[in-house]
N, C-alpha and C. Protein backbone atom coordinates (compact mmCIF):
# COMPACT_ATOMS: atom_id res chain seq x y z
N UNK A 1 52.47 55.21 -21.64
CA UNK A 1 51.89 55.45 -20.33
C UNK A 1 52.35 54.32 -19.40
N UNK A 2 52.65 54.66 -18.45
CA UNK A 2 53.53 53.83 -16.89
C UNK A 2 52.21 53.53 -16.58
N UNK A 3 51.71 51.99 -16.64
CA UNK A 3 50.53 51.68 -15.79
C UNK A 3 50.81 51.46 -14.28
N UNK A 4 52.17 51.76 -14.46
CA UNK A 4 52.47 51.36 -12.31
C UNK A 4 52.51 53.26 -11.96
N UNK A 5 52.40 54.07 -12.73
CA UNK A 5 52.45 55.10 -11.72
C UNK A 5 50.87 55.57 -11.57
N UNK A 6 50.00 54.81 -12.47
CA UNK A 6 48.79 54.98 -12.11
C UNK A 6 48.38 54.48 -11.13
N UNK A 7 48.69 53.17 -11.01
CA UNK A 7 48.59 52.33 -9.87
C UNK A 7 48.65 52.79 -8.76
N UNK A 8 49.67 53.35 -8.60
CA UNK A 8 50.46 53.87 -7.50
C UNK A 8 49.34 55.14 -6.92
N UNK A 9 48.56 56.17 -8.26
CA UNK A 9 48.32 56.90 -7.55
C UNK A 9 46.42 56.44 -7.28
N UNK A 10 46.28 55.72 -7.61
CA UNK A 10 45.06 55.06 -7.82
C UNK A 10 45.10 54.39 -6.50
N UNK A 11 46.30 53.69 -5.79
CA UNK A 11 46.41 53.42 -4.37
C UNK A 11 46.25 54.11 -3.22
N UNK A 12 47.00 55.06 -3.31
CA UNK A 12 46.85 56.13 -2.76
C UNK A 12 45.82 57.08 -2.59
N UNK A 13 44.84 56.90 -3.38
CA UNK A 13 43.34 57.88 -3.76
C UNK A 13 42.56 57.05 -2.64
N UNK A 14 42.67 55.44 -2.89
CA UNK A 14 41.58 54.34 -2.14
C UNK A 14 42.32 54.68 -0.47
N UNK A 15 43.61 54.72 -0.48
CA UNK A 15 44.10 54.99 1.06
C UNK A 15 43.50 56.29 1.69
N UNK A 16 43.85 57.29 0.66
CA UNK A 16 42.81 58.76 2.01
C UNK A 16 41.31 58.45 1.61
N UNK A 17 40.81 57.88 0.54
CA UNK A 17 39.38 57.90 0.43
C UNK A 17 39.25 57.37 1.76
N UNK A 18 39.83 55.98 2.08
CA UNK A 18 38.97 55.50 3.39
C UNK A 18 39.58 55.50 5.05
N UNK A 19 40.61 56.68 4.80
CA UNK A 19 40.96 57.60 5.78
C UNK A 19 40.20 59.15 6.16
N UNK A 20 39.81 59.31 5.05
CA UNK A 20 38.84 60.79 5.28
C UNK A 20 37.95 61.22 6.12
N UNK A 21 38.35 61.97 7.12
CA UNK A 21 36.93 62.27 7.81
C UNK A 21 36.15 63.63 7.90
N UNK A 22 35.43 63.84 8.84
CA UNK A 22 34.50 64.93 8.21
C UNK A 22 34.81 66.02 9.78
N UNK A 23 36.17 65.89 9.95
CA UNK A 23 36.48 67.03 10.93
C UNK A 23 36.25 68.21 10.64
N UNK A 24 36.94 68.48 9.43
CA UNK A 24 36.47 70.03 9.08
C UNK A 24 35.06 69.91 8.16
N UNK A 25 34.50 69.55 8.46
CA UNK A 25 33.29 70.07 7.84
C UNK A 25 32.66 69.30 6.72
N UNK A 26 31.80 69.35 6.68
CA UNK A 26 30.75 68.43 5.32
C UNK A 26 31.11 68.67 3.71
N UNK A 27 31.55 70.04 4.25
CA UNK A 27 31.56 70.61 2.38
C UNK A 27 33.28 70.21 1.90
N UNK A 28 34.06 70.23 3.22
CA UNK A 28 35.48 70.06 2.78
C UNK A 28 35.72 68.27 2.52
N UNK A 29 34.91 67.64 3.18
CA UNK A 29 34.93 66.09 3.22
C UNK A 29 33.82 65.72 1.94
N UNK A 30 33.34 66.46 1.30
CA UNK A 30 32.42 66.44 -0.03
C UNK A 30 33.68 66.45 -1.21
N UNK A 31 34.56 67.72 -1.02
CA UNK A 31 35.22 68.06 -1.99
C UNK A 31 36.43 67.02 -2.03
N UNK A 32 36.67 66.92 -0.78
CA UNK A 32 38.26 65.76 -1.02
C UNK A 32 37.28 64.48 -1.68
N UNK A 33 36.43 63.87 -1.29
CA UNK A 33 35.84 62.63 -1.94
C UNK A 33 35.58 62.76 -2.95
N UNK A 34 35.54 63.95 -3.18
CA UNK A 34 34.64 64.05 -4.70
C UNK A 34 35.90 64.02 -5.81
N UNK A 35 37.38 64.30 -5.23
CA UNK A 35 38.25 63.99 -5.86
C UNK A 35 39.39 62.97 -5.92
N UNK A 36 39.27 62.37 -4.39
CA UNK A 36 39.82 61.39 -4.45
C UNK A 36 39.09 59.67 -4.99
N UNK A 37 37.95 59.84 -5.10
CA UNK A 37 36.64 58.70 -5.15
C UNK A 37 37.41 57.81 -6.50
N UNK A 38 37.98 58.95 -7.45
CA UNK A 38 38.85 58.51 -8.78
C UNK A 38 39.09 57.52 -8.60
N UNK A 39 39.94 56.88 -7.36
CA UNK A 39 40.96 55.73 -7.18
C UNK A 39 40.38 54.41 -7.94
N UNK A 40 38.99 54.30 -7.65
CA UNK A 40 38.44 53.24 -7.71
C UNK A 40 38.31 52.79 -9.17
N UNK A 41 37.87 54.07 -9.80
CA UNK A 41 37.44 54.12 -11.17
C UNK A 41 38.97 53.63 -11.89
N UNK A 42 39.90 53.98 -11.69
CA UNK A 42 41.29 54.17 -12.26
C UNK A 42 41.78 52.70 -11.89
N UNK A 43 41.85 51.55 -10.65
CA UNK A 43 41.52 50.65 -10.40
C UNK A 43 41.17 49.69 -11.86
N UNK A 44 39.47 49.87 -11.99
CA UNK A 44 38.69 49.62 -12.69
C UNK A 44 39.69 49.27 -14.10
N UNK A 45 39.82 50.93 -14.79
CA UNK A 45 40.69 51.11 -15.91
C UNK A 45 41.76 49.72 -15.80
N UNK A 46 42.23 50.04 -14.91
CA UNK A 46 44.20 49.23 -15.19
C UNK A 46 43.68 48.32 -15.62
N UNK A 47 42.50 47.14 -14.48
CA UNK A 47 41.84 45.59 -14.81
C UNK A 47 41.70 45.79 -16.58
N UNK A 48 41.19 46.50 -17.28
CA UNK A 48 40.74 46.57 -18.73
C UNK A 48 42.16 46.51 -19.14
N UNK A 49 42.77 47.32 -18.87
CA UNK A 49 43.61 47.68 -19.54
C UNK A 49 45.34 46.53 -19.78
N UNK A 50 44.85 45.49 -18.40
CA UNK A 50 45.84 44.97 -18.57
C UNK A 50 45.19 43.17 -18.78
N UNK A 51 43.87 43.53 -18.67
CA UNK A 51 42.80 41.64 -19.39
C UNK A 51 42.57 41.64 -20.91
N UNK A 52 41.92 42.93 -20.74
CA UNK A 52 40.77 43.10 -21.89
C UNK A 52 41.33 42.53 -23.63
N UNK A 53 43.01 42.42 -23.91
CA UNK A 53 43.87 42.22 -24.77
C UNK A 53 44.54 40.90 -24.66
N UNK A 54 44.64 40.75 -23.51
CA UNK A 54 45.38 39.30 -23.54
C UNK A 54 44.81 37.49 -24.60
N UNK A 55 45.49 37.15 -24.93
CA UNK A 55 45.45 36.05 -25.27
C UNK A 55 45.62 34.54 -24.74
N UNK A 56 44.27 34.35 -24.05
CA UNK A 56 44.00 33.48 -22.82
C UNK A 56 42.74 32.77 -23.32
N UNK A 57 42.94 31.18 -22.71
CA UNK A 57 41.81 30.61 -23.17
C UNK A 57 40.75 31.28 -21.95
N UNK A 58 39.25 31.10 -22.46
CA UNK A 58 38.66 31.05 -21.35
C UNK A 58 38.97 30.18 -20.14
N UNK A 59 39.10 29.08 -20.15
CA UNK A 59 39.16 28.45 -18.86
C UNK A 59 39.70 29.01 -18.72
N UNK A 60 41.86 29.25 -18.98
CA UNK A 60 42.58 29.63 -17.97
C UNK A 60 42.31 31.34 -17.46
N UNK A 61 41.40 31.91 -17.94
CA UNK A 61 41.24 32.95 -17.15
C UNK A 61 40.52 32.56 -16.43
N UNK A 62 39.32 31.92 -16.38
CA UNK A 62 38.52 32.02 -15.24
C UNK A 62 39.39 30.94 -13.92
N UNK A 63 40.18 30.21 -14.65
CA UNK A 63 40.51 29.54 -13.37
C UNK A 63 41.54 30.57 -12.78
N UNK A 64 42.66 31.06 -13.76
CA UNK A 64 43.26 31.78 -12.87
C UNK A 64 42.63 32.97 -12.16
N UNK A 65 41.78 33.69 -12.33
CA UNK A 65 40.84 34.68 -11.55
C UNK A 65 39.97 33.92 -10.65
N UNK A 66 39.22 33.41 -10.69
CA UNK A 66 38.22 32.97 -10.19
C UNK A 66 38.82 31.65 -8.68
N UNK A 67 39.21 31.52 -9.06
CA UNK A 67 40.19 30.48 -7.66
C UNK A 67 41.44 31.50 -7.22
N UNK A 68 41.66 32.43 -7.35
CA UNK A 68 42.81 33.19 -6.69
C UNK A 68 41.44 33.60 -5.39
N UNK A 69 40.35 34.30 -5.87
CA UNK A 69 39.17 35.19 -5.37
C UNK A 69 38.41 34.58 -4.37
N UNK A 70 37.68 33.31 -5.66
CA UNK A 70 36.32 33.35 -4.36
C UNK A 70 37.02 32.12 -3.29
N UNK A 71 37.90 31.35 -3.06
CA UNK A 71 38.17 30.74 -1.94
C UNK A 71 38.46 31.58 -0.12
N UNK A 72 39.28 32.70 -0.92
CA UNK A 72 39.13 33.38 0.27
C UNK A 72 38.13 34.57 0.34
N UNK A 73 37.16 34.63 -0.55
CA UNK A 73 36.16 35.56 -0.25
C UNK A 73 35.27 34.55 0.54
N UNK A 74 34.63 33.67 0.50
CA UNK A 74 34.25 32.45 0.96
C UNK A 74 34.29 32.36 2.40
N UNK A 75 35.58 32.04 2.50
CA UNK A 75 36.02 31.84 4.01
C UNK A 75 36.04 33.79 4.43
N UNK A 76 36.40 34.77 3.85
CA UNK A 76 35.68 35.97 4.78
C UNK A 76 34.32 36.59 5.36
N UNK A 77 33.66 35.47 3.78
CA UNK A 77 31.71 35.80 4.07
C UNK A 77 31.79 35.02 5.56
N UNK A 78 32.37 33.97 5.70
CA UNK A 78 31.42 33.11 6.89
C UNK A 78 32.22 33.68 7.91
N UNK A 79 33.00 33.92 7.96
CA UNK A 79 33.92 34.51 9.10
C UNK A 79 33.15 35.74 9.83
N UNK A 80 32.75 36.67 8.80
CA UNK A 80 31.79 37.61 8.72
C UNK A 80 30.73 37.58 9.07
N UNK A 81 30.00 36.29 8.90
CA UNK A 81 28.43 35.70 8.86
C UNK A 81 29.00 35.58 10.79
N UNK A 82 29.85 34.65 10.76
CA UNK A 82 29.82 34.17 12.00
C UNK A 82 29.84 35.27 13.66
N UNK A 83 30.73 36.34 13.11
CA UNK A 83 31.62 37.06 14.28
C UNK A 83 30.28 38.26 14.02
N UNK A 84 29.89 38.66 12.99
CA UNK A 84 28.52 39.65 13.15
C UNK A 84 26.81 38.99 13.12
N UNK A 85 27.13 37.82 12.48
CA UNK A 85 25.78 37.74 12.89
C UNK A 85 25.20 36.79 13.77
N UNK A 86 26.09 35.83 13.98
CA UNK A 86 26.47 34.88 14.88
C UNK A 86 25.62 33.46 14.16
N UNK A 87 25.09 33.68 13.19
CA UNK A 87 24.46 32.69 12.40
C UNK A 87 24.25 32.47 10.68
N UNK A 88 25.27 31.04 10.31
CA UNK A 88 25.27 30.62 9.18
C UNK A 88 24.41 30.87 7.77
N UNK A 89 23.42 31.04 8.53
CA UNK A 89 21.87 30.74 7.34
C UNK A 89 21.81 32.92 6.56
N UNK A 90 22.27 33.30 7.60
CA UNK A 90 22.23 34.74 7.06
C UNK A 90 22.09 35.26 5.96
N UNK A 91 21.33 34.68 4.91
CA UNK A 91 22.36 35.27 3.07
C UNK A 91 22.67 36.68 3.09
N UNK A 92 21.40 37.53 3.80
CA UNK A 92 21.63 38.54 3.62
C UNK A 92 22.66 39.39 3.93
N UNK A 93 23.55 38.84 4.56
CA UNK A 93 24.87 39.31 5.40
C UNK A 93 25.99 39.14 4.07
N UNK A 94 25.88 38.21 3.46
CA UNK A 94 26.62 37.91 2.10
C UNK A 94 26.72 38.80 1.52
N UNK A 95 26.00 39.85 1.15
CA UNK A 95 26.20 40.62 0.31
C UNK A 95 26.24 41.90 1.44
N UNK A 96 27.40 41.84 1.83
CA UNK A 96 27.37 43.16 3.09
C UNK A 96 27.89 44.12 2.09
N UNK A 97 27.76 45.29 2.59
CA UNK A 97 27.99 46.74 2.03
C UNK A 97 29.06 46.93 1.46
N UNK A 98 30.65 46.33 2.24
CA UNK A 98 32.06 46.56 2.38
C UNK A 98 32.49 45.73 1.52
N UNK A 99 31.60 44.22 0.84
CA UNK A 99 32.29 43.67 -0.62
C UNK A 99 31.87 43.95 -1.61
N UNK A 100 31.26 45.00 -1.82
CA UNK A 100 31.04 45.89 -2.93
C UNK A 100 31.98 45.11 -4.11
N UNK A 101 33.38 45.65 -3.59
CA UNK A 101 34.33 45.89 -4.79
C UNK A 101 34.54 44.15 -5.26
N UNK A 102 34.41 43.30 -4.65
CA UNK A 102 34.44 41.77 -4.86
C UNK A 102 33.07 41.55 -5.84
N UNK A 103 31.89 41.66 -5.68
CA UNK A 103 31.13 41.30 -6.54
C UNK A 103 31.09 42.03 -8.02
N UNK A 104 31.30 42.69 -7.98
CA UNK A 104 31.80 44.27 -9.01
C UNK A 104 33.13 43.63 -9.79
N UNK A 105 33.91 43.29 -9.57
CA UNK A 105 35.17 43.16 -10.41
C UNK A 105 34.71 41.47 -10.28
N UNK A 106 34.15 40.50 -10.23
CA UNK A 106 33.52 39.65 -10.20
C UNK A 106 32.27 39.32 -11.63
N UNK A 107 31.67 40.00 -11.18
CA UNK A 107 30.76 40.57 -12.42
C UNK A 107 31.71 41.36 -13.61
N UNK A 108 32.87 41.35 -13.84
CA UNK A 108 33.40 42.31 -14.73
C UNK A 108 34.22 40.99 -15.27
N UNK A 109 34.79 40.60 -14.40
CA UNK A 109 35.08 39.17 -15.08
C UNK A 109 34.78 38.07 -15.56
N UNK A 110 33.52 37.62 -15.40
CA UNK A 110 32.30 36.98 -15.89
C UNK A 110 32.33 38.02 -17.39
N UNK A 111 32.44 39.06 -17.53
CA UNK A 111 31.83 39.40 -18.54
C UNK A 111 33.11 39.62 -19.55
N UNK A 112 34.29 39.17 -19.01
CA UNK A 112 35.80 39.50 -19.95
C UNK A 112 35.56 38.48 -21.03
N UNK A 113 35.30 37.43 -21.31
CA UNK A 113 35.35 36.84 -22.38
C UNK A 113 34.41 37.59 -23.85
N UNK A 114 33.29 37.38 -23.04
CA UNK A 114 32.22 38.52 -23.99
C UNK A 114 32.99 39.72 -24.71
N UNK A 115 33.73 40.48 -23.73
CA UNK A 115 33.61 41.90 -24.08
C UNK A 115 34.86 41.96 -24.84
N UNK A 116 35.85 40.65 -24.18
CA UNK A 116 37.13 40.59 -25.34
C UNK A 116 36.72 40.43 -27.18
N UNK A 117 35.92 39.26 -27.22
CA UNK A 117 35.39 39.34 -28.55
C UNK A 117 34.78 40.07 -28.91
N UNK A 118 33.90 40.91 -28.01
CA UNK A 118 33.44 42.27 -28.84
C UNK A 118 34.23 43.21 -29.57
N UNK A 119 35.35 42.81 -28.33
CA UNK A 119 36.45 44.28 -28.59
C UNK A 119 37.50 43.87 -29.81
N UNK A 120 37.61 42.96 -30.00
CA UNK A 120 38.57 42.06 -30.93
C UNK A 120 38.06 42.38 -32.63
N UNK A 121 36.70 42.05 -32.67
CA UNK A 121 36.07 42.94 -34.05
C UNK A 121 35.20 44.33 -34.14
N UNK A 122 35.71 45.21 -32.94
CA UNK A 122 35.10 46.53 -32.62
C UNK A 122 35.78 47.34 -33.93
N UNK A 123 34.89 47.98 -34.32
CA UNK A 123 36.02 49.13 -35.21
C UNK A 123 36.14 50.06 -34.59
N UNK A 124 36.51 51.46 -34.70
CA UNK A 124 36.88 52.52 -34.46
C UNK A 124 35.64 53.23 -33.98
N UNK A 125 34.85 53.05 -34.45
CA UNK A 125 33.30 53.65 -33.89
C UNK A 125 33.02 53.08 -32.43
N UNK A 126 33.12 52.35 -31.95
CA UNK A 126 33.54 51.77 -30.69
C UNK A 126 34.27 52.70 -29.63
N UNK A 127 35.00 53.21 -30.07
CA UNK A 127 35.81 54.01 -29.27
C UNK A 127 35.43 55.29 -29.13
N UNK A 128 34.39 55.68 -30.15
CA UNK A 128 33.90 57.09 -29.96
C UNK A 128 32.53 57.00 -28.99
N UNK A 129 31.78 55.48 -28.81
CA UNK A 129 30.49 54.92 -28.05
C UNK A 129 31.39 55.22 -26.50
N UNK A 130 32.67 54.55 -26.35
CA UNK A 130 33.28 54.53 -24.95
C UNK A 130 33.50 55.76 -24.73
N UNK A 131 33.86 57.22 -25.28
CA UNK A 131 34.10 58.57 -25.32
C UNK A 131 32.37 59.00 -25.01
N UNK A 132 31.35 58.86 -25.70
CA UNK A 132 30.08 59.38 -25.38
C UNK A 132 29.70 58.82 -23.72
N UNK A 133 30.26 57.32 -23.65
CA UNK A 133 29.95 56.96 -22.39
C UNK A 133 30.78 57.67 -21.22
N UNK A 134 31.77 57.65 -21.36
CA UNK A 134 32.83 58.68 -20.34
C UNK A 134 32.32 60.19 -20.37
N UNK A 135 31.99 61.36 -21.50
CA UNK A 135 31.24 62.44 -21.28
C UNK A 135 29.79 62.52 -20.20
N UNK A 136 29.07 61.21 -21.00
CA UNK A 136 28.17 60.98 -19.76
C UNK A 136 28.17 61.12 -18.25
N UNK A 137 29.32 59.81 -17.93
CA UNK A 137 29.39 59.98 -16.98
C UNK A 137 29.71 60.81 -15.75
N UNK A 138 30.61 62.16 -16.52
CA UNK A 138 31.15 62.88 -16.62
C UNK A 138 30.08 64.09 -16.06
N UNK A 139 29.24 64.56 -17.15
CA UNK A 139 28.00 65.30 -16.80
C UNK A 139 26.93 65.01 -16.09
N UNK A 140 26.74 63.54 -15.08
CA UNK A 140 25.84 63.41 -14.71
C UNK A 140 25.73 63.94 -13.46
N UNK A 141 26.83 64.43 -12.75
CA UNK A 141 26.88 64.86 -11.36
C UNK A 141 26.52 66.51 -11.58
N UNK A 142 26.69 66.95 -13.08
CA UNK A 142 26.72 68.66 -12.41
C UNK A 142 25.20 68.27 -13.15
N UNK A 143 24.61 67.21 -13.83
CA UNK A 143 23.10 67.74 -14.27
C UNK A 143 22.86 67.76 -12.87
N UNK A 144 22.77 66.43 -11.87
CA UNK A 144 22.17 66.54 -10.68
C UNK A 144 22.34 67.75 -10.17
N UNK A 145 23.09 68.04 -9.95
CA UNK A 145 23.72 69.58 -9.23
C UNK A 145 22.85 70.38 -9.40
N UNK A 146 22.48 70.81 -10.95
CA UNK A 146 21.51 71.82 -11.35
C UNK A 146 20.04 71.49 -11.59
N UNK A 147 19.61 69.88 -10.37
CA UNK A 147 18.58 69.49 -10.83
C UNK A 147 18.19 68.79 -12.09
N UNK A 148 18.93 68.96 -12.66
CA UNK A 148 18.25 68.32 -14.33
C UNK A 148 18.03 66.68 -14.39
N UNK A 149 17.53 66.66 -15.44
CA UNK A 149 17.12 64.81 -15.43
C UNK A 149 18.92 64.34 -15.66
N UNK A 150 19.15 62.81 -15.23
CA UNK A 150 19.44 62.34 -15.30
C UNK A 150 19.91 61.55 -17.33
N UNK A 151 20.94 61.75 -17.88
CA UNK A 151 21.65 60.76 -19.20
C UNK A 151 20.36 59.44 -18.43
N UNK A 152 19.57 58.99 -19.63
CA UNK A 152 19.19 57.78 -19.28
C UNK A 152 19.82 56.15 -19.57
N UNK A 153 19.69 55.92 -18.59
CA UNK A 153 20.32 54.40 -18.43
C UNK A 153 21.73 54.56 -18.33
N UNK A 154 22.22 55.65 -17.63
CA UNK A 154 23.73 55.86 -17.17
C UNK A 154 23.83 55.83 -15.55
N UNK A 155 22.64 56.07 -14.99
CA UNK A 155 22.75 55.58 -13.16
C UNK A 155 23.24 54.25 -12.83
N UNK A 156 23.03 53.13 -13.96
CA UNK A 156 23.38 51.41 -13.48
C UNK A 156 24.85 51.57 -13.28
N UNK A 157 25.01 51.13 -12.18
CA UNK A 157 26.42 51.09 -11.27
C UNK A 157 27.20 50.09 -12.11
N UNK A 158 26.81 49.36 -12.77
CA UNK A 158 27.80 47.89 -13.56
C UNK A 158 27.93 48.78 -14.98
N UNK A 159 26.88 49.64 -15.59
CA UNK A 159 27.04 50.38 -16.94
C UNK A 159 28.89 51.27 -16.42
N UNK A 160 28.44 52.03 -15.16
CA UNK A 160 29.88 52.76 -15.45
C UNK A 160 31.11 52.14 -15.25
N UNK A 161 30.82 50.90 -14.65
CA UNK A 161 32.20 50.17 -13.71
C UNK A 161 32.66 49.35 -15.36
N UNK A 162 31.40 49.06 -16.40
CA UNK A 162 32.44 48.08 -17.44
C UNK A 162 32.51 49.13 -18.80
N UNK A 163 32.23 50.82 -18.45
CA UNK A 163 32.83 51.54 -19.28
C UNK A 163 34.49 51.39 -19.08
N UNK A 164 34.30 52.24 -17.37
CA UNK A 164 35.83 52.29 -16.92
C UNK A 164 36.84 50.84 -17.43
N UNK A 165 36.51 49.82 -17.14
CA UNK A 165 36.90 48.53 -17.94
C UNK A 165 37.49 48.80 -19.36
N UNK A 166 36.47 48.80 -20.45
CA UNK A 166 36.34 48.99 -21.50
C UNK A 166 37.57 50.33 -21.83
N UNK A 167 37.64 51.22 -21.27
CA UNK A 167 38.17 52.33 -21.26
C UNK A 167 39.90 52.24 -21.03
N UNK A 168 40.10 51.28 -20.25
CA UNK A 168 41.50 50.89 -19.99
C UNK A 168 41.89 50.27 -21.38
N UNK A 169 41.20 49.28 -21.75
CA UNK A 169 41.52 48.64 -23.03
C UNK A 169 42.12 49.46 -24.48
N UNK A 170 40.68 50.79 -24.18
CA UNK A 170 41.41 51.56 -25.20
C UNK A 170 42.27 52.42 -25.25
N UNK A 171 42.77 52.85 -23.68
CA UNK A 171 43.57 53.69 -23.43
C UNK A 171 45.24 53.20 -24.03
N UNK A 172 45.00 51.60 -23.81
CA UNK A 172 46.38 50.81 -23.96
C UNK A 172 46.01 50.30 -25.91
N UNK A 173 45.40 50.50 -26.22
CA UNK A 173 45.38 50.33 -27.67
C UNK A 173 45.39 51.76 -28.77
N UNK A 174 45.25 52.64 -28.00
CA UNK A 174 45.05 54.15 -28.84
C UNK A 174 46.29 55.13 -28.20
């Protein structure tokens, strides 16, 4: 598998996702999102798929991740703090809506050391837990659809973001 032509189309999904508008209609701007939204998830995947194996001390991952990131996330919070809210003390502005994807792959990296040694003495049963978790996630939009309860403890937004993770890893090992 070409992880650059995923890339590629995983780029392209995040480009009309946040080009899309709702000219023609609610139900046609439902259906393109509902298929382009992928990008993000596929995103997600590659990060697993191209950390989750490597042979890196902890420090040098966190330094090399973690100082590429938060210096200029840093200087965009206050930039942000400054030009919208016009005042420093704001926290709540810190966590604005639009860095979603920064605290999220943030939190996923904090958790790469962990999940490497998990994955390092995982057996094969492991991979059928990441398959039940992907069906899940999978069925939880048409239960809603038809009303039904909710897979429990599959709504936590970090449960599906460090399947998709997890999921790259095994895509590139199986």
């Amino acid at each position: 598998m070409n992880i650059d032509i995923i890339r590629i189309f995983a780029f392209a999904f995040i480009v009309m996702l946040h080009t899309l508008n709702r000219q023609y209609g609610l139900t046609v701007w439902m259906s393109g999102y509902a298929v382009i939204s992928i990008g993000v998830n596929l995103f997600i995947m590659i990060s697993g798929y191209l950390l989750l194996d490597k042979a890196e001390s902890v420090k040098d991952f966190f330094k090399k991740r973690f100082f590429s990131i938060l210096p200029l996330f840093v200087v965009f919070n206050i930039v942000y703090i400054y030009f919208y809210n016009h005042s420093f003390i704001a926290v709540k502005k810190i966590s604005a809506p639009h860095f979603w994807y920064i605290y999220m792959i943030l939190g996923l990296y904090l958790l790469t050391p962990w999940l490497r040694k998990v994955l390092q003495y995982a057996e094969k049963e492991t991979f059928y837990v990441v398959v039940l978790w992907f069906l899940c996630n999978i069925l939880n939009p048409y239960l809603q659809f038809f009303r039904l309860p909710k897979i429990p403890f599959s709504h936590f937004p970090i449960v599906g973001f460090i399947g998709y993770y997890v999921l790259g890893y095994y895509l590139k090992k199986y």
